[in-house]
PDB file of N, CA and C in Angstrom:
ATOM      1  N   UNK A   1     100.956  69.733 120.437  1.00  0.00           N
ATOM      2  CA  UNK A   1     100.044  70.837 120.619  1.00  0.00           C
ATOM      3  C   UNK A   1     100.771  71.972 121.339  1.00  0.00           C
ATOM      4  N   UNK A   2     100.629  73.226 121.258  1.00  0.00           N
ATOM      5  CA  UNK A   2     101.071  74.622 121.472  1.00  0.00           C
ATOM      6  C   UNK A   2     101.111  74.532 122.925  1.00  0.00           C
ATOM      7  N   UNK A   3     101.723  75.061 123.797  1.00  0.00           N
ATOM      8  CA  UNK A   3     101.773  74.871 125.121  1.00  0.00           C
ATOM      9  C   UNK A   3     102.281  76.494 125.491  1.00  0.00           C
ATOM     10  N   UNK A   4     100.970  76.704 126.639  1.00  0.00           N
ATOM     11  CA  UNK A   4     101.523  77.963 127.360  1.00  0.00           C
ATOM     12  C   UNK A   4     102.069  77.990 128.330  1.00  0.00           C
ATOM     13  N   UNK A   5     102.833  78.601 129.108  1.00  0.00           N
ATOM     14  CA  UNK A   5     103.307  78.816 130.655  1.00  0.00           C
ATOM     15  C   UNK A   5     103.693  80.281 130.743  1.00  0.00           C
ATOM     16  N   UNK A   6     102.780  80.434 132.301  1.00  0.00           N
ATOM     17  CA  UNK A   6     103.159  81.802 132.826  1.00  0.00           C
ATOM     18  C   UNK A   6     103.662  81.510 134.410  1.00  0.00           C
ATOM     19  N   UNK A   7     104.767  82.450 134.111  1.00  0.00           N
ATOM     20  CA  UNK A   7     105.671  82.436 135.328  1.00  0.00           C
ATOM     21  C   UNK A   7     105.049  83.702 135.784  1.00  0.00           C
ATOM     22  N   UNK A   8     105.174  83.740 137.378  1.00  0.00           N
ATOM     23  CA  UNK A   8     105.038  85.242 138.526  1.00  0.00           C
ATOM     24  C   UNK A   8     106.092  84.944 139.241  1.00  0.00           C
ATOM     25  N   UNK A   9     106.953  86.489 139.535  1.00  0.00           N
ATOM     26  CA  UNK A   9     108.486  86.332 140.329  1.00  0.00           C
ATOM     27  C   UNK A   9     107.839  87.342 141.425  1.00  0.00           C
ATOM     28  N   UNK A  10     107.383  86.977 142.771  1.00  0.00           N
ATOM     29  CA  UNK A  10     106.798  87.700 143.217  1.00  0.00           C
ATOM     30  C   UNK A  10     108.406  88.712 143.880  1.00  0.00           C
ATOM     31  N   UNK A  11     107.971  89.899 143.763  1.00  0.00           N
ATOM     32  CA  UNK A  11     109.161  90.781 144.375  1.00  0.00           C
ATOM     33  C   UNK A  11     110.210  91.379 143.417  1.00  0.00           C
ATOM     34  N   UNK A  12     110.555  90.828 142.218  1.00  0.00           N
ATOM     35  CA  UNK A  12     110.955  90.692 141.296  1.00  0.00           C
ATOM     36  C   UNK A  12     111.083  92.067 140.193  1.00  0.00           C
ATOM     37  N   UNK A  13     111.992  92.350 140.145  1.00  0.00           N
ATOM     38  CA  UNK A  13     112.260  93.288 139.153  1.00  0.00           C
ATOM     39  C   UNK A  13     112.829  93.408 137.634  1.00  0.00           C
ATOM     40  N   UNK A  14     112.687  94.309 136.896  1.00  0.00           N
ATOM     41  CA  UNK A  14     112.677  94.615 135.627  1.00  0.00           C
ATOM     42  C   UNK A  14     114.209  94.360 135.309  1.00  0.00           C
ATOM     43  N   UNK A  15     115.535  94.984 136.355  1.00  0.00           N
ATOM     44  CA  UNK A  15     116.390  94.508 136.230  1.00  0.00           C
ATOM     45  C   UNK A  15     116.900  93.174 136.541  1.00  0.00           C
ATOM     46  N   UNK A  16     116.257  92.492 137.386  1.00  0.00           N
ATOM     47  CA  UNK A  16     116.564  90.949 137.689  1.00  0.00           C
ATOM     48  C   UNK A  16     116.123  90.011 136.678  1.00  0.00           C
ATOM     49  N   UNK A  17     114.946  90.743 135.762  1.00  0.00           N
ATOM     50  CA  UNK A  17     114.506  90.279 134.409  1.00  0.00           C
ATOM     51  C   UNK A  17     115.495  89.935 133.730  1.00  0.00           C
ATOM     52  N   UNK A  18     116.003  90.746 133.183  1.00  0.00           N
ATOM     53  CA  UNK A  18     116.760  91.018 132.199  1.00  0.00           C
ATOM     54  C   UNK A  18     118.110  90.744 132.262  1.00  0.00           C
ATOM     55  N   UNK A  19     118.817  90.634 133.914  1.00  0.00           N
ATOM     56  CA  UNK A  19     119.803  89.451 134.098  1.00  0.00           C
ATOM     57  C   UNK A  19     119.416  87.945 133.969  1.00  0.00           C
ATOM     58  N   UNK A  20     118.753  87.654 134.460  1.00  0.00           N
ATOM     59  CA  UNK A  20     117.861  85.931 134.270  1.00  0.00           C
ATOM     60  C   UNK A  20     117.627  85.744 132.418  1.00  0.00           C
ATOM     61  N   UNK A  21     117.181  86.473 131.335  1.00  0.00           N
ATOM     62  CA  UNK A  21     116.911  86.401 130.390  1.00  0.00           C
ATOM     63  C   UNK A  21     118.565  86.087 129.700  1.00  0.00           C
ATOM     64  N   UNK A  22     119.430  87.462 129.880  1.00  0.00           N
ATOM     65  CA  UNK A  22     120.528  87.323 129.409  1.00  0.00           C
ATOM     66  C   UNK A  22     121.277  85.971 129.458  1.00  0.00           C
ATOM     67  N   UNK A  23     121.117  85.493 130.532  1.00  0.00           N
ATOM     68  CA  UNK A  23     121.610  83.955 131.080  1.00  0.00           C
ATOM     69  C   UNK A  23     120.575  82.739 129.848  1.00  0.00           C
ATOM     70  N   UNK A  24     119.447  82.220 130.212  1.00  0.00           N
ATOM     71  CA  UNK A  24     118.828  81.501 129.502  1.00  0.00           C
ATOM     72  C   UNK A  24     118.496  81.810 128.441  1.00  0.00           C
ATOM     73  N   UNK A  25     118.095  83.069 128.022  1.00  0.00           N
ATOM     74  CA  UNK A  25     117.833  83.026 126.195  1.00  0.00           C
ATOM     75  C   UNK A  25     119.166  82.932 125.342  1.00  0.00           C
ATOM     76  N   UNK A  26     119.461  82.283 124.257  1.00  0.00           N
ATOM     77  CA  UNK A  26     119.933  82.604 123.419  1.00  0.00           C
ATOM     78  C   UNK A  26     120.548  84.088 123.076  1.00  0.00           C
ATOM     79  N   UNK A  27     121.454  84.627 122.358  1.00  0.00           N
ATOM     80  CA  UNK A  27     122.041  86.117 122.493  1.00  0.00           C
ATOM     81  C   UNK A  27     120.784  86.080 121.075  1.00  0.00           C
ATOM     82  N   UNK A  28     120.454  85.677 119.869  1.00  0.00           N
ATOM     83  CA  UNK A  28     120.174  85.247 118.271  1.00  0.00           C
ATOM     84  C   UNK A  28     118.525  85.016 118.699  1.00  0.00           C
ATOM     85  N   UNK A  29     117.934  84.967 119.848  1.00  0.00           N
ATOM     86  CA  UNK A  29     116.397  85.148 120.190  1.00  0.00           C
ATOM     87  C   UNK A  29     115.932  84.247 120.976  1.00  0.00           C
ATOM     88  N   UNK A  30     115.031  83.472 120.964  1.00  0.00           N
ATOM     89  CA  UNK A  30     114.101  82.843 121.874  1.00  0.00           C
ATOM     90  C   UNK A  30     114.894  81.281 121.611  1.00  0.00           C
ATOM     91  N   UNK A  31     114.821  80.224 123.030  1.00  0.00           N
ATOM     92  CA  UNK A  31     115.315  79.499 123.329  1.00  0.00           C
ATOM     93  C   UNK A  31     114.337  78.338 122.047  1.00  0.00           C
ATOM     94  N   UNK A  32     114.742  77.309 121.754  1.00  0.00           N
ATOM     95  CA  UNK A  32     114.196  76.367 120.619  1.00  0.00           C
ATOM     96  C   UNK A  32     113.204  75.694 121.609  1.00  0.00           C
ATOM     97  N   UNK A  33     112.309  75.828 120.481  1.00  0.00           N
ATOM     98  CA  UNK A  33     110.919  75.326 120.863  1.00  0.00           C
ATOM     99  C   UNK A  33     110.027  76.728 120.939  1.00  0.00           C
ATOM    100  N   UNK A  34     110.451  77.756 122.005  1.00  0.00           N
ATOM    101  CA  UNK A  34     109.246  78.928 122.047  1.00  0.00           C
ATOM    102  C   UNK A  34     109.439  79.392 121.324  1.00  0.00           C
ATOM    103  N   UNK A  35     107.948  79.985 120.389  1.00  0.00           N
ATOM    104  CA  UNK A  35     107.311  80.616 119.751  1.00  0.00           C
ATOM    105  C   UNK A  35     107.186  82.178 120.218  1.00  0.00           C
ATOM    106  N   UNK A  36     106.793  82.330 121.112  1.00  0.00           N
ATOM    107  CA  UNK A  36     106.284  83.772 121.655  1.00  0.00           C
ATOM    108  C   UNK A  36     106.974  84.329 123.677  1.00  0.00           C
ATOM    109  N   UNK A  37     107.278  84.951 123.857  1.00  0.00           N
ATOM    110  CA  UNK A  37     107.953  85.378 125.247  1.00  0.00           C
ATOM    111  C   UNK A  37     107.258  87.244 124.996  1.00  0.00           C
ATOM    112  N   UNK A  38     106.576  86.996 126.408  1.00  0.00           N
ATOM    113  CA  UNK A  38     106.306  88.947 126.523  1.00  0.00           C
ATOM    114  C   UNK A  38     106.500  88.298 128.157  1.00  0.00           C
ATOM    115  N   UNK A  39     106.885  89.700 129.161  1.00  0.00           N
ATOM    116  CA  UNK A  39     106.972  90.043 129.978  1.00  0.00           C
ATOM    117  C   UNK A  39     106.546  91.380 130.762  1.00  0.00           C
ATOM    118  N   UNK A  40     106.012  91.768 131.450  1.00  0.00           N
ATOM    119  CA  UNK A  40     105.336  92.918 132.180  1.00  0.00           C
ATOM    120  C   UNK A  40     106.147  92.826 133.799  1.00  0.00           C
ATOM    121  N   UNK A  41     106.051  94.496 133.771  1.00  0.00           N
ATOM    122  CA  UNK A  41     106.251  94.269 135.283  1.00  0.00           C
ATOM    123  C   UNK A  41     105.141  94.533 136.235  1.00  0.00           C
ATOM    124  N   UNK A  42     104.304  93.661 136.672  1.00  0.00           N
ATOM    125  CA  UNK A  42     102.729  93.181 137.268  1.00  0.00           C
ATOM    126  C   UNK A  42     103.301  94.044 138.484  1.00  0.00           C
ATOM    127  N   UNK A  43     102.054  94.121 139.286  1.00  0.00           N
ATOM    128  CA  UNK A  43     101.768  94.674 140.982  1.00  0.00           C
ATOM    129  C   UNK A  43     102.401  93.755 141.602  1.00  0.00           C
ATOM    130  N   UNK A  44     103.609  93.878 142.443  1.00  0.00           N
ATOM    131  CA  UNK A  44     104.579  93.077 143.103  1.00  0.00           C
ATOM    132  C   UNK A  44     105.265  92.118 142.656  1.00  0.00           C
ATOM    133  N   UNK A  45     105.454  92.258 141.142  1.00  0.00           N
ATOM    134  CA  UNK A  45     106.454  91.446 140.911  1.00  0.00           C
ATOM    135  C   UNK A  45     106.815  91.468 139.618  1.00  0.00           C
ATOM    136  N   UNK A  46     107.047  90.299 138.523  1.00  0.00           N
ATOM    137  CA  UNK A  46     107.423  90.203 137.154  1.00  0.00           C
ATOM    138  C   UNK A  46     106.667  89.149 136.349  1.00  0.00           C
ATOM    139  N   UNK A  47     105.911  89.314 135.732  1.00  0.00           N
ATOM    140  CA  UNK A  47     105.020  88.324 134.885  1.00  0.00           C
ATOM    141  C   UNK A  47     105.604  87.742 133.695  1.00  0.00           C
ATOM    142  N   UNK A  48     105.753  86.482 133.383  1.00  0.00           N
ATOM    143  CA  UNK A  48     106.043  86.296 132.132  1.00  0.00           C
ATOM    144  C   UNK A  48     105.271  85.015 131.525  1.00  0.00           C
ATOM    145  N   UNK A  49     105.068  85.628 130.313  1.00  0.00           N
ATOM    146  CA  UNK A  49     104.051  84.564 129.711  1.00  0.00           C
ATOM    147  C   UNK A  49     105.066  83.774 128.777  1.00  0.00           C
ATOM    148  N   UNK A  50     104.851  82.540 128.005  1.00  0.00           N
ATOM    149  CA  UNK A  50     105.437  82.105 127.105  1.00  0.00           C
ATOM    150  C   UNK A  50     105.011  80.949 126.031  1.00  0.00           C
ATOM    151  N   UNK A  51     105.059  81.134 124.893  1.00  0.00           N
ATOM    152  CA  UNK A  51     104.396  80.210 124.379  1.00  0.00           C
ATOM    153  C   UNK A  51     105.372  78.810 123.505  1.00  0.00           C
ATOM    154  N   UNK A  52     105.428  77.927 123.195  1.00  0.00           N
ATOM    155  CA  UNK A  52     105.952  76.900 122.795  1.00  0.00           C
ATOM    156  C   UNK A  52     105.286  75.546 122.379  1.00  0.00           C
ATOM    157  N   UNK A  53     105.819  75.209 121.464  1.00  0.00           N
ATOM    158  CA  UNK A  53     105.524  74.385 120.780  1.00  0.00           C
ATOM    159  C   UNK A  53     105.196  72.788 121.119  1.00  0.00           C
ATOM    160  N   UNK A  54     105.459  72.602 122.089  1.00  0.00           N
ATOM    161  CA  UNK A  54     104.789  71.129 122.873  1.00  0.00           C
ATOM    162  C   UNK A  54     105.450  71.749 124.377  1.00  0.00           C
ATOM    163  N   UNK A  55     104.481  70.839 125.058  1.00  0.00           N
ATOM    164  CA  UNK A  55     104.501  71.121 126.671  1.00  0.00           C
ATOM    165  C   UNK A  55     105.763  70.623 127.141  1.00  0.00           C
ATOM    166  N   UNK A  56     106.135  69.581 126.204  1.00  0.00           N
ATOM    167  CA  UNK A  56     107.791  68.828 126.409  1.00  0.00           C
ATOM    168  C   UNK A  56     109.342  69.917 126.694  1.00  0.00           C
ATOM    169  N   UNK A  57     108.760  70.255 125.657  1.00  0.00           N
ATOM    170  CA  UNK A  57     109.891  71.504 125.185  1.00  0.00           C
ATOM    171  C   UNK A  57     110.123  72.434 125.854  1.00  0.00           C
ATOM    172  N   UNK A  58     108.614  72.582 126.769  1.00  0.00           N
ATOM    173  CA  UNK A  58     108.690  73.699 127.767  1.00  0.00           C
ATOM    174  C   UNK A  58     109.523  73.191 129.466  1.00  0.00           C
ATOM    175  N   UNK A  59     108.705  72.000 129.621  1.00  0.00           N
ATOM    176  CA  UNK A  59     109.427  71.332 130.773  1.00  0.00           C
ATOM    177  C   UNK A  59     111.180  71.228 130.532  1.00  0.00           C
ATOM    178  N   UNK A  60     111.461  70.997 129.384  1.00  0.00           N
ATOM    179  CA  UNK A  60     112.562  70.716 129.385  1.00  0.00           C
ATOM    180  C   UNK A  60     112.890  72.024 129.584  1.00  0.00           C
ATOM    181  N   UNK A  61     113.047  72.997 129.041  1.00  0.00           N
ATOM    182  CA  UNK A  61     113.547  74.509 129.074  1.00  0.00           C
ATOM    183  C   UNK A  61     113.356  74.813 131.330  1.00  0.00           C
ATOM    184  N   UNK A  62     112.294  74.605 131.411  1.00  0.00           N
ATOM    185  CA  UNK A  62     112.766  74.947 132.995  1.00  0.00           C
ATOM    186  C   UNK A  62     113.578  74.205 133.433  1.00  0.00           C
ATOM    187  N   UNK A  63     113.380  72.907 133.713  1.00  0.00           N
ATOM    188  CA  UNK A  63     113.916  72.053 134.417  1.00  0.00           C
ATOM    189  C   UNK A  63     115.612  72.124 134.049  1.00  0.00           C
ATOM    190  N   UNK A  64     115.875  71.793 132.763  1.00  0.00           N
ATOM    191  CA  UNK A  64     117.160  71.956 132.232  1.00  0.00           C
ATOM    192  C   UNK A  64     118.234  73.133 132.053  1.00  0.00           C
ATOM    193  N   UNK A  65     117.704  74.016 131.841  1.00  0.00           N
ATOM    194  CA  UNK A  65     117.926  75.734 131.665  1.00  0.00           C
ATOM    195  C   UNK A  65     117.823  76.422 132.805  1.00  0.00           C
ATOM    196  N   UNK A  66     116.553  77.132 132.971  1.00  0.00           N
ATOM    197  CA  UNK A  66     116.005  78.032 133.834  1.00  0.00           C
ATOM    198  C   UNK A  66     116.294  77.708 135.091  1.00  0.00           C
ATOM    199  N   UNK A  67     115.937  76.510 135.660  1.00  0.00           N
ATOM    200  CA  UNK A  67     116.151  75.988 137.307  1.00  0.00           C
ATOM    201  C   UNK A  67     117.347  75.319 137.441  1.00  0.00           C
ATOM    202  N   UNK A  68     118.228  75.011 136.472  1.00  0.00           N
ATOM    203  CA  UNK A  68     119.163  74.513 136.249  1.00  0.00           C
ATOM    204  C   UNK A  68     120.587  75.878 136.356  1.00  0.00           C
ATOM    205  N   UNK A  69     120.331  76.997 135.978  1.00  0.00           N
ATOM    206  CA  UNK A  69     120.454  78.107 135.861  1.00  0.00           C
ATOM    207  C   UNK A  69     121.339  78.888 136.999  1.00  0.00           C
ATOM    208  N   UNK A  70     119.963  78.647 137.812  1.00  0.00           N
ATOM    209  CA  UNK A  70     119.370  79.240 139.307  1.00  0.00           C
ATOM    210  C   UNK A  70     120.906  79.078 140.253  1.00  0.00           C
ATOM    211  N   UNK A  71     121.530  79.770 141.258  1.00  0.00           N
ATOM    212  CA  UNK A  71     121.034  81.415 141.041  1.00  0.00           C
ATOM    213  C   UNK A  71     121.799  82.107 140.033  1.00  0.00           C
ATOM    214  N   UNK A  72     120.990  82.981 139.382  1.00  0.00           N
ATOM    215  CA  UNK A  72     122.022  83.954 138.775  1.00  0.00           C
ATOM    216  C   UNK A  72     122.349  85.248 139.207  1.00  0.00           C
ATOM    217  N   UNK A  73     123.983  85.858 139.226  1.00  0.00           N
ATOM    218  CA  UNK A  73     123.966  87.246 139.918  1.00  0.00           C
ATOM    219  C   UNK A  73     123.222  88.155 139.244  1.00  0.00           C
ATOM    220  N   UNK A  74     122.361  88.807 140.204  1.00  0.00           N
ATOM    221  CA  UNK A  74     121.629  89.863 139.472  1.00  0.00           C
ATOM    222  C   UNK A  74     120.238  88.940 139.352  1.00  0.00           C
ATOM    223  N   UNK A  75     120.107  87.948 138.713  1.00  0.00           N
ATOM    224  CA  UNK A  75     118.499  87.293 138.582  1.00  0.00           C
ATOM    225  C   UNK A  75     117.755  87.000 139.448  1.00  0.00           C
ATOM    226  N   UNK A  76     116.726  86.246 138.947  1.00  0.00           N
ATOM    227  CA  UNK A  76     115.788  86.158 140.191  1.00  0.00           C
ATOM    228  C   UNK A  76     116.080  85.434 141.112  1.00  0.00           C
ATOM    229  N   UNK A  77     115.418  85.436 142.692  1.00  0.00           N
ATOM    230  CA  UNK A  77     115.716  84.549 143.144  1.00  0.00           C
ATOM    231  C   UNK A  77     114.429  83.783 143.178  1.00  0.00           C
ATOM    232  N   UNK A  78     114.779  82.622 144.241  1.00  0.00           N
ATOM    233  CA  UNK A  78     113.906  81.570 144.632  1.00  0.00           C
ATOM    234  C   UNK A  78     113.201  80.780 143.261  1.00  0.00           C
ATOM    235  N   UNK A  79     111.819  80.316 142.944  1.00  0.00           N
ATOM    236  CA  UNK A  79     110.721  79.435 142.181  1.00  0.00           C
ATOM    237  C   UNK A  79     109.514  80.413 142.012  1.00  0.00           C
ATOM    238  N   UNK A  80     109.432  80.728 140.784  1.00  0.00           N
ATOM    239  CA  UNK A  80     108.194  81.492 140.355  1.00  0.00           C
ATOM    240  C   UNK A  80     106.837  80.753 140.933  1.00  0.00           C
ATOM    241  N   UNK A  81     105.698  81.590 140.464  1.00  0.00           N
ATOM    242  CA  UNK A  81     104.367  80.745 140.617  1.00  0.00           C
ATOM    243  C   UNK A  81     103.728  80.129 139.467  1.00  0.00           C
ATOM    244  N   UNK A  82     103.859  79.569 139.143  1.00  0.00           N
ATOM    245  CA  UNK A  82     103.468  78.954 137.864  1.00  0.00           C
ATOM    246  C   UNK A  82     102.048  78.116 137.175  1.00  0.00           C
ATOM    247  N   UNK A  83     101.752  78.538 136.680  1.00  0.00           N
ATOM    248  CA  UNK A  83     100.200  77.970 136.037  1.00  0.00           C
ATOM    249  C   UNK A  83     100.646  77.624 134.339  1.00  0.00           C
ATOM    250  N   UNK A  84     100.347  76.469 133.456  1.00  0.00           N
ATOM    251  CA  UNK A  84     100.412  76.102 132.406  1.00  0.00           C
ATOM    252  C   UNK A  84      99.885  75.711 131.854  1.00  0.00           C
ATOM    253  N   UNK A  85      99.462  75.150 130.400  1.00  0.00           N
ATOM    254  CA  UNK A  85      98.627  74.326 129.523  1.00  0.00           C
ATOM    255  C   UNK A  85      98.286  74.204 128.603  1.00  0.00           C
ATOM    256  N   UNK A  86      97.716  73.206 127.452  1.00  0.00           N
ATOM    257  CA  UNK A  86      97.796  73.748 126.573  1.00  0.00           C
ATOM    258  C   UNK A  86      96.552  74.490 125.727  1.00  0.00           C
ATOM    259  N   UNK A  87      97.211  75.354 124.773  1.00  0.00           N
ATOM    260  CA  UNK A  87      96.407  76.363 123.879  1.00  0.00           C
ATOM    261  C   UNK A  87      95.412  75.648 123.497  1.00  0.00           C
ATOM    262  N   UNK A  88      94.186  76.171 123.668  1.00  0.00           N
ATOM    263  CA  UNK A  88      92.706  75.745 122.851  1.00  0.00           C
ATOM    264  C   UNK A  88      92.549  76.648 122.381  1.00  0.00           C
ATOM    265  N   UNK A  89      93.046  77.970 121.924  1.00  0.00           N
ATOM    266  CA  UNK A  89      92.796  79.263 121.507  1.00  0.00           C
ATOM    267  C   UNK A  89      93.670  79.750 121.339  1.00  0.00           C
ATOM    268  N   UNK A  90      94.228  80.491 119.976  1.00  0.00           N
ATOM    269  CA  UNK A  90      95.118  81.840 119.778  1.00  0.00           C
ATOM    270  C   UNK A  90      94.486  82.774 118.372  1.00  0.00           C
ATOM    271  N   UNK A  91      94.354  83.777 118.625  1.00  0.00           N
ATOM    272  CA  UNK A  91      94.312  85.331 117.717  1.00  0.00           C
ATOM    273  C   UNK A  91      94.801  85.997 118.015  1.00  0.00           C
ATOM    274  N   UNK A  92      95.400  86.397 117.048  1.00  0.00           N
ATOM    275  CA  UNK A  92      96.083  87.791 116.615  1.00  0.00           C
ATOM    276  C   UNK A  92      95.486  88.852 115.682  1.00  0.00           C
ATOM    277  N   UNK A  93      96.079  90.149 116.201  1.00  0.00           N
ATOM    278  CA  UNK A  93      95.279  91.418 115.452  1.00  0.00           C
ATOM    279  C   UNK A  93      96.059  91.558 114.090  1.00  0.00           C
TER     280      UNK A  93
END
Protein backbone atom coordinates (compact mmCIF):
# COMPACT_ATOMS: atom_id res chain seq x y z
CA UNK A 1 0.00 0.00 0.00
CA UNK A 2 1.16 3.72 -0.97
CA UNK A 3 2.91 5.22 1.96
CA UNK A 4 3.28 8.92 2.83
CA UNK A 5 5.94 10.75 4.91
CA UNK A 6 6.39 14.33 5.74
CA UNK A 7 9.52 15.59 6.99
CA UNK A 8 9.81 19.42 8.93
CA UNK A 9 13.62 20.76 9.14
CA UNK A 10 12.84 23.25 11.64
CA UNK A 11 15.38 26.30 10.83
CA UNK A 12 16.18 24.91 7.64
CA UNK A 13 16.74 26.40 4.40
CA UNK A 14 16.07 26.30 0.68
CA UNK A 15 19.79 26.07 0.20
CA UNK A 16 20.46 23.29 2.79
CA UNK A 17 17.53 21.66 0.73
CA UNK A 18 19.02 21.32 -2.13
CA UNK A 19 22.51 20.28 -0.72
CA UNK A 20 20.78 17.27 1.31
CA UNK A 21 18.71 16.37 -2.02
CA UNK A 22 21.85 16.52 -4.26
CA UNK A 23 23.45 13.91 -1.81
CA UNK A 24 20.37 11.33 -1.49
CA UNK A 25 18.41 11.62 -4.71
CA UNK A 26 19.60 10.01 -7.58
CA UNK A 27 21.27 12.72 -10.32
CA UNK A 28 18.25 10.55 -13.19
CA UNK A 29 15.22 11.52 -10.40
CA UNK A 30 13.57 10.23 -7.40
CA UNK A 31 15.22 7.55 -5.19
CA UNK A 32 13.41 3.76 -6.08
CA UNK A 33 10.37 3.20 -4.55
CA UNK A 34 9.06 7.13 -4.39
CA UNK A 35 6.50 8.04 -6.51
CA UNK A 36 6.02 11.75 -5.74
CA UNK A 37 8.65 14.40 -3.65
CA UNK A 38 7.39 18.33 -3.41
CA UNK A 39 9.03 20.54 -0.97
CA UNK A 40 8.07 24.17 0.35
CA UNK A 41 9.84 26.47 2.31
CA UNK A 42 7.08 26.53 5.47
CA UNK A 43 7.24 29.36 8.45
CA UNK A 44 10.58 28.39 10.13
CA UNK A 45 11.75 25.90 8.29
CA UNK A 46 11.59 23.28 5.17
CA UNK A 47 8.65 20.94 4.56
CA UNK A 48 8.85 17.95 2.61
CA UNK A 49 6.26 15.65 1.69
CA UNK A 50 6.86 12.29 -0.07
CA UNK A 51 5.09 9.64 -1.46
CA UNK A 52 6.17 5.84 -2.04
CA UNK A 53 5.21 2.82 -2.74
CA UNK A 54 5.19 0.64 0.54
CA UNK A 55 6.05 2.06 3.97
CA UNK A 56 9.15 -0.48 3.68
CA UNK A 57 10.74 1.35 1.00
CA UNK A 58 10.32 4.44 2.79
CA UNK A 59 11.96 3.28 6.12
CA UNK A 60 14.56 1.90 4.25
CA UNK A 61 15.33 5.21 2.26
CA UNK A 62 15.74 7.12 5.78
CA UNK A 63 17.32 4.86 7.80
CA UNK A 64 19.77 3.66 5.00
CA UNK A 65 20.26 6.87 2.85
CA UNK A 66 19.02 9.98 4.44
CA UNK A 67 20.23 9.35 8.23
CA UNK A 68 22.82 7.30 7.01
CA UNK A 69 23.87 10.36 4.94
CA UNK A 70 23.84 12.78 7.86
CA UNK A 71 25.90 15.27 8.09
CA UNK A 72 26.12 16.69 4.86
CA UNK A 73 28.26 19.97 4.07
CA UNK A 74 25.84 22.45 3.35
CA UNK A 75 22.64 20.05 4.41
CA UNK A 76 20.55 19.85 7.03
CA UNK A 77 21.39 19.45 10.26
CA UNK A 78 20.16 17.41 13.21
CA UNK A 79 16.43 14.84 12.75
CA UNK A 80 13.44 16.32 11.07
CA UNK A 81 9.87 16.09 12.67
CA UNK A 82 8.23 13.51 11.17
CA UNK A 83 4.59 12.24 10.85
CA UNK A 84 3.75 9.16 8.30
CA UNK A 85 1.22 6.63 6.93
CA UNK A 86 -0.43 5.09 4.78
CA UNK A 87 -2.61 6.66 1.81
CA UNK A 88 -6.44 6.06 2.18
CA UNK A 89 -6.82 8.82 -0.37
CA UNK A 90 -5.16 10.35 -3.52
CA UNK A 91 -6.61 12.90 -6.43
CA UNK A 92 -5.29 14.60 -8.83
CA UNK A 93 -6.47 17.61 -11.01
Amino acid sequence: MAYMIHHFWPGATRSQYEATVAVVHPPEGLPAGQTHHVAAQADGGILITAVWESQEQSELFVRDVLMASMPIEGGFEGRPDEQAGEIISSHSS
